[in-house]
C-alpha atoms as a PDB file:
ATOM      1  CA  UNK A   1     108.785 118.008 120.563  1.00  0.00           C
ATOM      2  CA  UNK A   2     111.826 120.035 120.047  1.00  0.00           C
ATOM      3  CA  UNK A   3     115.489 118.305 119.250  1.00  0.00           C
ATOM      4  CA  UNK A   4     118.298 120.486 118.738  1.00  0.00           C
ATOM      5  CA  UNK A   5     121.605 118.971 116.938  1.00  0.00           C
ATOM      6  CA  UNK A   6     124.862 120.402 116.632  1.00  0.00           C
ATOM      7  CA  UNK A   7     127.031 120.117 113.387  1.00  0.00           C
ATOM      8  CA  UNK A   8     129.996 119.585 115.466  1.00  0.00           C
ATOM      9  CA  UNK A   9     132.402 120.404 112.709  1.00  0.00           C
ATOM     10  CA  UNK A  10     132.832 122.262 109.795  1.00  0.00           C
ATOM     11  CA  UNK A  11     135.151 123.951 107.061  1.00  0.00           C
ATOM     12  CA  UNK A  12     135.446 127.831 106.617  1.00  0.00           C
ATOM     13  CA  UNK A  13     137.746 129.008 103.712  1.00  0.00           C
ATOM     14  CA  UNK A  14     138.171 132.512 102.235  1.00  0.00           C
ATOM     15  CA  UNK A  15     139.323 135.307 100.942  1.00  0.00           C
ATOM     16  CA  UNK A  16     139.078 138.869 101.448  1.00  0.00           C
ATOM     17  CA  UNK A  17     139.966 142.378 100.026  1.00  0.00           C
ATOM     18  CA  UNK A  18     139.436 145.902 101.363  1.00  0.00           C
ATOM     19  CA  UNK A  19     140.396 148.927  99.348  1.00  0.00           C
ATOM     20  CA  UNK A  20     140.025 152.165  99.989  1.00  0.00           C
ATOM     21  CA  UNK A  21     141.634 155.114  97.490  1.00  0.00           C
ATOM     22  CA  UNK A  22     140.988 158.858  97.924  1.00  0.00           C
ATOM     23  CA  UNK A  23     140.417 159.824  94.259  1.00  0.00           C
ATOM     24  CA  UNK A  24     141.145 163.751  95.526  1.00  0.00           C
ATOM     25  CA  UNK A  25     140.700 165.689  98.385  1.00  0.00           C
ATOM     26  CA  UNK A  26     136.892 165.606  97.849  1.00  0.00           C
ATOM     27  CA  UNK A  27     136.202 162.342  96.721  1.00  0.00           C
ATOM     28  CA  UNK A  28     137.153 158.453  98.119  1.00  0.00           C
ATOM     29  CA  UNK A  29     136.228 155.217  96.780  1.00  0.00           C
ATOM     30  CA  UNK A  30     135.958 152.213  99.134  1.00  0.00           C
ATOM     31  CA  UNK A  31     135.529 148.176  98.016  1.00  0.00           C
ATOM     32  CA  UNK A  32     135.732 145.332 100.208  1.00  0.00           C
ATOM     33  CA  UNK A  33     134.927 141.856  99.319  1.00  0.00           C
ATOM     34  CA  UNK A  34     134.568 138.210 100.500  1.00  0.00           C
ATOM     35  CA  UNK A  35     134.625 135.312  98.581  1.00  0.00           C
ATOM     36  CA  UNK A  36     133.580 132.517 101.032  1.00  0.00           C
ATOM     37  CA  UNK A  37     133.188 128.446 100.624  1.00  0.00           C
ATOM     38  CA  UNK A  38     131.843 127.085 104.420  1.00  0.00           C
ATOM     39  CA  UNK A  39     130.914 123.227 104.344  1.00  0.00           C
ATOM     40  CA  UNK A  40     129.732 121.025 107.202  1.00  0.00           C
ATOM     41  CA  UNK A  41     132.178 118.121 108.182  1.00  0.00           C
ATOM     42  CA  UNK A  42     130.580 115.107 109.370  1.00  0.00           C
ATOM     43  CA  UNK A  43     126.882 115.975 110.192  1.00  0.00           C
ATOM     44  CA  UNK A  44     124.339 113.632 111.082  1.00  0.00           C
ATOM     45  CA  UNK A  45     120.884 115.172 112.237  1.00  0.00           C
ATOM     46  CA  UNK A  46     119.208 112.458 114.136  1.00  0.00           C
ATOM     47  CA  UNK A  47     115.138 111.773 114.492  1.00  0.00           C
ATOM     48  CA  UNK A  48     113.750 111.851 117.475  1.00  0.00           C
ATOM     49  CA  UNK A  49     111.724 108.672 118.558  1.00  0.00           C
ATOM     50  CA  UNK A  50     108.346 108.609 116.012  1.00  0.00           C
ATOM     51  CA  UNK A  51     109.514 111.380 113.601  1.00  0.00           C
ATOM     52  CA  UNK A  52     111.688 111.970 110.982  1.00  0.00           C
ATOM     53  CA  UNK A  53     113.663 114.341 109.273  1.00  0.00           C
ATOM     54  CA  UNK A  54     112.875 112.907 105.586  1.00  0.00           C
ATOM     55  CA  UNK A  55     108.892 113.224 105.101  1.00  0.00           C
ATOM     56  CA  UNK A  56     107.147 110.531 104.666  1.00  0.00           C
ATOM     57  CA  UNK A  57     109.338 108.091 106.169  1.00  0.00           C
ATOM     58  CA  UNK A  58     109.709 107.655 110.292  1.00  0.00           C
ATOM     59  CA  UNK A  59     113.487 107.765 112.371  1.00  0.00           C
ATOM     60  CA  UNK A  60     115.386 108.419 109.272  1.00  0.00           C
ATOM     61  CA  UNK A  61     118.429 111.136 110.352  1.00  0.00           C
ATOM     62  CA  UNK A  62     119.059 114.101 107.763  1.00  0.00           C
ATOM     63  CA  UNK A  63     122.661 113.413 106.534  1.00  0.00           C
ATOM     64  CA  UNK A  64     124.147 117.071 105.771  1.00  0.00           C
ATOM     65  CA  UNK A  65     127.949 115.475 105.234  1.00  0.00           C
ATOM     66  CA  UNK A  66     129.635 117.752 102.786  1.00  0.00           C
ATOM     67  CA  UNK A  67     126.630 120.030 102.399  1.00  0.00           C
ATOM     68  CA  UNK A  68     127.250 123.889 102.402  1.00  0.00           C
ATOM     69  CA  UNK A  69     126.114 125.230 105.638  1.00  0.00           C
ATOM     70  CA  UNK A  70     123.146 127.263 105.179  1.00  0.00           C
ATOM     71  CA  UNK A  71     122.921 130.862 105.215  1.00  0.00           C
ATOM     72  CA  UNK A  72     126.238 131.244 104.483  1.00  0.00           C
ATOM     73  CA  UNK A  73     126.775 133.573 100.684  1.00  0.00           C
ATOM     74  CA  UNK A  74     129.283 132.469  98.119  1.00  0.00           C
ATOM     75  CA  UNK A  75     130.593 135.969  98.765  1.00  0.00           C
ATOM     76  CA  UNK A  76     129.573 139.331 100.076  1.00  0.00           C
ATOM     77  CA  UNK A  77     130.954 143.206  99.067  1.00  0.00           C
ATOM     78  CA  UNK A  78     130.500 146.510  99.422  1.00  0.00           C
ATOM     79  CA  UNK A  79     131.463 149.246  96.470  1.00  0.00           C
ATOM     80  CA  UNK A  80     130.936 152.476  97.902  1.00  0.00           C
ATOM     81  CA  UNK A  81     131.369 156.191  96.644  1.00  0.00           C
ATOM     82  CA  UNK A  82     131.724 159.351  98.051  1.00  0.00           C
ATOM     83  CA  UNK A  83     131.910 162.822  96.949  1.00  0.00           C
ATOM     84  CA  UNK A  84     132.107 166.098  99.083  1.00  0.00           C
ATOM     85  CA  UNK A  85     130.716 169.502  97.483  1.00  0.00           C
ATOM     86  CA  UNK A  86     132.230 172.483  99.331  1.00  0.00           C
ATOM     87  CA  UNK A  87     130.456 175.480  98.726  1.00  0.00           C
ATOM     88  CA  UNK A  88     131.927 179.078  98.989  1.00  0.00           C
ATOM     89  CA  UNK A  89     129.740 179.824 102.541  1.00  0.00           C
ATOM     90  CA  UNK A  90     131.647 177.360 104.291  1.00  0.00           C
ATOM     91  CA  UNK A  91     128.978 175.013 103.728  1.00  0.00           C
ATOM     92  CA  UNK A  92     128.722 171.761 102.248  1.00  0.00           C
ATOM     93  CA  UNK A  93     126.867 169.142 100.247  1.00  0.00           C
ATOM     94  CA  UNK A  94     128.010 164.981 100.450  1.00  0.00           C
ATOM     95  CA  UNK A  95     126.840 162.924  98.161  1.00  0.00           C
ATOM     96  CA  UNK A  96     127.244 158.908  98.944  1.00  0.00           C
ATOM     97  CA  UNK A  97     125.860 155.895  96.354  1.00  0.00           C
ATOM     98  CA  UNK A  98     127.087 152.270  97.311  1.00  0.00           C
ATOM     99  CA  UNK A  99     125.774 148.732  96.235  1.00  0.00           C
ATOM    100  CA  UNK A 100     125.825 145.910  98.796  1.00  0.00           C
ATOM    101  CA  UNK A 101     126.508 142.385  97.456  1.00  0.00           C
ATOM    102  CA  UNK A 102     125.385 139.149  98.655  1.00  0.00           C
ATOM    103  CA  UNK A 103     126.617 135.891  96.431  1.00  0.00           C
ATOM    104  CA  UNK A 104     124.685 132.913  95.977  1.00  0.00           C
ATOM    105  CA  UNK A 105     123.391 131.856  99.880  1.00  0.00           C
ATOM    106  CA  UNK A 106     121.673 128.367 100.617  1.00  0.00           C
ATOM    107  CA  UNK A 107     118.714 129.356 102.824  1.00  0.00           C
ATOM    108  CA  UNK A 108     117.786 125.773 103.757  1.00  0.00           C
ATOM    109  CA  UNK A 109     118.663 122.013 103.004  1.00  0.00           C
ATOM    110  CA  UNK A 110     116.282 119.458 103.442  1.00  0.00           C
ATOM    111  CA  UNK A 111     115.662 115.638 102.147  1.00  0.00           C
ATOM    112  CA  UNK A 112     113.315 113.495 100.166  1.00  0.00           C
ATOM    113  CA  UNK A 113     112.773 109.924 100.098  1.00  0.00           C
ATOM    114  CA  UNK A 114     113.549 108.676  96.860  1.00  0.00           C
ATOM    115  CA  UNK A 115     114.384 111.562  95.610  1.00  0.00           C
ATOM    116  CA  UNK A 116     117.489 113.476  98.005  1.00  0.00           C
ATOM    117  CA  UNK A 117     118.349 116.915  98.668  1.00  0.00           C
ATOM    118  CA  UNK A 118     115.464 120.054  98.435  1.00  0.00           C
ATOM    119  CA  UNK A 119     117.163 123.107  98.752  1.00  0.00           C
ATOM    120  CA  UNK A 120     115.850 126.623  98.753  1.00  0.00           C
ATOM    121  CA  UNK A 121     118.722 128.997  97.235  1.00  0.00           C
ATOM    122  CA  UNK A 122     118.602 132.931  96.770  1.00  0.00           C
ATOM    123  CA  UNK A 123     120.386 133.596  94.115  1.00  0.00           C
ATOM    124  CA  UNK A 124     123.452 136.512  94.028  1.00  0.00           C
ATOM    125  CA  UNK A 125     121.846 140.146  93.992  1.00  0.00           C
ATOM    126  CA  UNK A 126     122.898 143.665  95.059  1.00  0.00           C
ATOM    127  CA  UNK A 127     121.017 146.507  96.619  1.00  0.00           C
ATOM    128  CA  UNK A 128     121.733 150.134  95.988  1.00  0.00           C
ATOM    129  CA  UNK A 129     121.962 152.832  98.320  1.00  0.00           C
ATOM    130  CA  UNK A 130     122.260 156.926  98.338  1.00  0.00           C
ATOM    131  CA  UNK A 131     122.194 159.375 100.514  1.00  0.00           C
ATOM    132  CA  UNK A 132     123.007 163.624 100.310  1.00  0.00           C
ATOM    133  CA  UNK A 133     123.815 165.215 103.286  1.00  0.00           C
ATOM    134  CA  UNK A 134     123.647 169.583 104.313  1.00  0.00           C
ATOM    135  CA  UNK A 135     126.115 170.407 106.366  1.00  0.00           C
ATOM    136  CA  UNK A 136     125.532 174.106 107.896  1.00  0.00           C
ATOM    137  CA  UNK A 137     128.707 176.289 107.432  1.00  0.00           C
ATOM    138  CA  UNK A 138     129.243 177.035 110.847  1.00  0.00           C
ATOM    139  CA  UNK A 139     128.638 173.152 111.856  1.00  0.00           C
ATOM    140  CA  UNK A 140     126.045 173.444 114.052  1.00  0.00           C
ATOM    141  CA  UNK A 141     123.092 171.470 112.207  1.00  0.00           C
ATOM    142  CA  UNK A 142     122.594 169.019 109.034  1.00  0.00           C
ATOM    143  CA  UNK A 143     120.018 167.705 107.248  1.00  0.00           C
ATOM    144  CA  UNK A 144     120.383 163.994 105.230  1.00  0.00           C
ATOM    145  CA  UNK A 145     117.885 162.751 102.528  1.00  0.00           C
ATOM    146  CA  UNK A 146     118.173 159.273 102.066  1.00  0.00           C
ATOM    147  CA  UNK A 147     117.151 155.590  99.769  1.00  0.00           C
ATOM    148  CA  UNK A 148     118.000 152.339 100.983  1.00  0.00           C
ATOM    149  CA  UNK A 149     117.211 149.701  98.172  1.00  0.00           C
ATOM    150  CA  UNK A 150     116.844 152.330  95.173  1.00  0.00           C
ATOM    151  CA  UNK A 151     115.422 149.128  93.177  1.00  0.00           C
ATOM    152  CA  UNK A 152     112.982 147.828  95.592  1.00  0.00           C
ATOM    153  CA  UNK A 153     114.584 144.759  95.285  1.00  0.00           C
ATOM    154  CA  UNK A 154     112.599 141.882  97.132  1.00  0.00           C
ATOM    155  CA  UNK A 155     115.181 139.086  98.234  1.00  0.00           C
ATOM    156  CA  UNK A 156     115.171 136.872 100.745  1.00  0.00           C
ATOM    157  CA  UNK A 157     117.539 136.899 104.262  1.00  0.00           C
ATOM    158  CA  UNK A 158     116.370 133.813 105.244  1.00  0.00           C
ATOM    159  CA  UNK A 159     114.120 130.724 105.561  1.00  0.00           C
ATOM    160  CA  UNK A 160     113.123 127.524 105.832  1.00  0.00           C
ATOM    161  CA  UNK A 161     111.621 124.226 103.890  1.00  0.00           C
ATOM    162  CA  UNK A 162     108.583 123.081 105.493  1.00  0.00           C
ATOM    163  CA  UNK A 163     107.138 119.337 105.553  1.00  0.00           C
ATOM    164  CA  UNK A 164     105.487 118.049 102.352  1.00  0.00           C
ATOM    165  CA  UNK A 165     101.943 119.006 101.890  1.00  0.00           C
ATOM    166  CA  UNK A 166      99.098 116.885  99.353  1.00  0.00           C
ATOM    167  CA  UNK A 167      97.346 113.150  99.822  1.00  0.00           C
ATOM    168  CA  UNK A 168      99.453 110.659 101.997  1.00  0.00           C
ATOM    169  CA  UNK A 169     102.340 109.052 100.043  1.00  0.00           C
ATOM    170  CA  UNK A 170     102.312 111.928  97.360  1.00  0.00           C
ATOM    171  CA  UNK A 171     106.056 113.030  97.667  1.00  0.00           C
ATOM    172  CA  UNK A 172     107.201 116.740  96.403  1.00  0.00           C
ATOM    173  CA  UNK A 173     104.937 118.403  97.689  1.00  0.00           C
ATOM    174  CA  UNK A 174     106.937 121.033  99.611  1.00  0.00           C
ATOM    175  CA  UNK A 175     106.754 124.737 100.413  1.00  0.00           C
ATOM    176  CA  UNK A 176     108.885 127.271 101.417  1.00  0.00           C
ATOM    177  CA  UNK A 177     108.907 130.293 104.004  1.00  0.00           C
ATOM    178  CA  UNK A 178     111.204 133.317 103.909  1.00  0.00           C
ATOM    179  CA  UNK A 179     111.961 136.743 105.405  1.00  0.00           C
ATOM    180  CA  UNK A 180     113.252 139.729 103.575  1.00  0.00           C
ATOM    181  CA  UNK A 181     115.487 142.884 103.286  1.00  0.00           C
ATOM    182  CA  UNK A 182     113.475 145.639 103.474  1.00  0.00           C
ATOM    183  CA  UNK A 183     112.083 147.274 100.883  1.00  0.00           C
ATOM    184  CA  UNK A 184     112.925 151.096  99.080  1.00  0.00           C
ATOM    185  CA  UNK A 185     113.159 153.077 102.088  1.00  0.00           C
ATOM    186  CA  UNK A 186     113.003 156.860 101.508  1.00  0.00           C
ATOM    187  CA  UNK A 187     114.054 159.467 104.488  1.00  0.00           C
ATOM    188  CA  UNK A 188     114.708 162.817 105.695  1.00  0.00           C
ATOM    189  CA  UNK A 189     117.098 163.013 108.899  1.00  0.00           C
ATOM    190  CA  UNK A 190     117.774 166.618 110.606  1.00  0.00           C
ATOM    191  CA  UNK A 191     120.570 166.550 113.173  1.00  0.00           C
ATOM    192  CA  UNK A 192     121.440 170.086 115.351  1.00  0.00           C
ATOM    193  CA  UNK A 193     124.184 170.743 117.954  1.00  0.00           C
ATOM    194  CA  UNK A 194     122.709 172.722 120.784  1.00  0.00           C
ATOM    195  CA  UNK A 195     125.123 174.375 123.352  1.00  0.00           C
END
């Protein structure tokens, strides 16, 4: 049986800042950031007939009032860097590093009886990035070499808080299920302009 549920309403508030500053001709600097706080209004998940959404105990609703709305980060931001190498051929070398942030993001909410609110949380992290790009002099082909995730860092995008698991009546017995970012990701891409 499937039920699907609507919050119905809900609070957004923010703020945001993008800057951008060319240090010189050759290099730029870019930042952008979002600080965000997103909270259900009045949200009542109801059980369907025979089930529940608190384990262990049948037709009880999951009351997510005032809870932060899940999969929603604290904040999120970008710092990014780049820096263009012109060489005397006409050719040229550019050199990009950035770091991607992602604040503190509630991945899923569920309840306990007798005990209240599980929640599954990935804490804030950032992810690196760099790439150096060969750019032909007379602009007719480039090649890149890239790394996404320079750290191999292995965080969570998403997931959920399945039903308790153990001997009948045993409570806290939960586990959880994610999916992730990818992971380092090295590369080599060639581009050409045929005419």
């Amino acid at each position: 049986m499937l039920t699907v549920s609507s919050a119905g309403q809900a609070t957004y508030k923010g703020v945001s800042l993008d800057f951008e500053y060319a240090i010189s001709s050759a290099d730029q600097l870019a930042l952008n950031l979002s600080i965000l706080n997103a909270r259900y209004g009045s949200y009542v998940a109801p059980a369907p007939p025979g089930y529940s959404t608190v384990p262990g105990t049948v037709g009880i609703p999951l009351v997510e009032t005032g809870q932060p709305i899940t999969n929603v980060p604290a904040a999120v931001g970008n710092l990014a860097y780049d820096h263009i190498f012109t060489l005397a051929s006409g050719a040229s070398f550019d050199w990009q590093v950035s770091a991607n942030y992602k604040g503190d993001t509630l991945l899923a909410l569920t309840n306990e009886t007798g005990y209240g609110y599980v929640r599954f949380y990935q804490p804030a992290f950032a992810i690196e990035n760099t790439s150096l790009r060969y750019s032909a002099g007379n602009g007719k082909w480039s090649v890149t070499a890239y790394c996404h995730n320079i750290g191999n860092e292995i965080k969570a995008q998403g997931g959920a808080i399945a039903g308790a698991v153990g001997p009948p009546g045993i409570t806290g017995g939960y586990y959880k299920t994610a999916f992730f970012y990818d992971p380092r990701i090295i590369g080599v891409i060639f581009q050409a302009t045929i005419k």
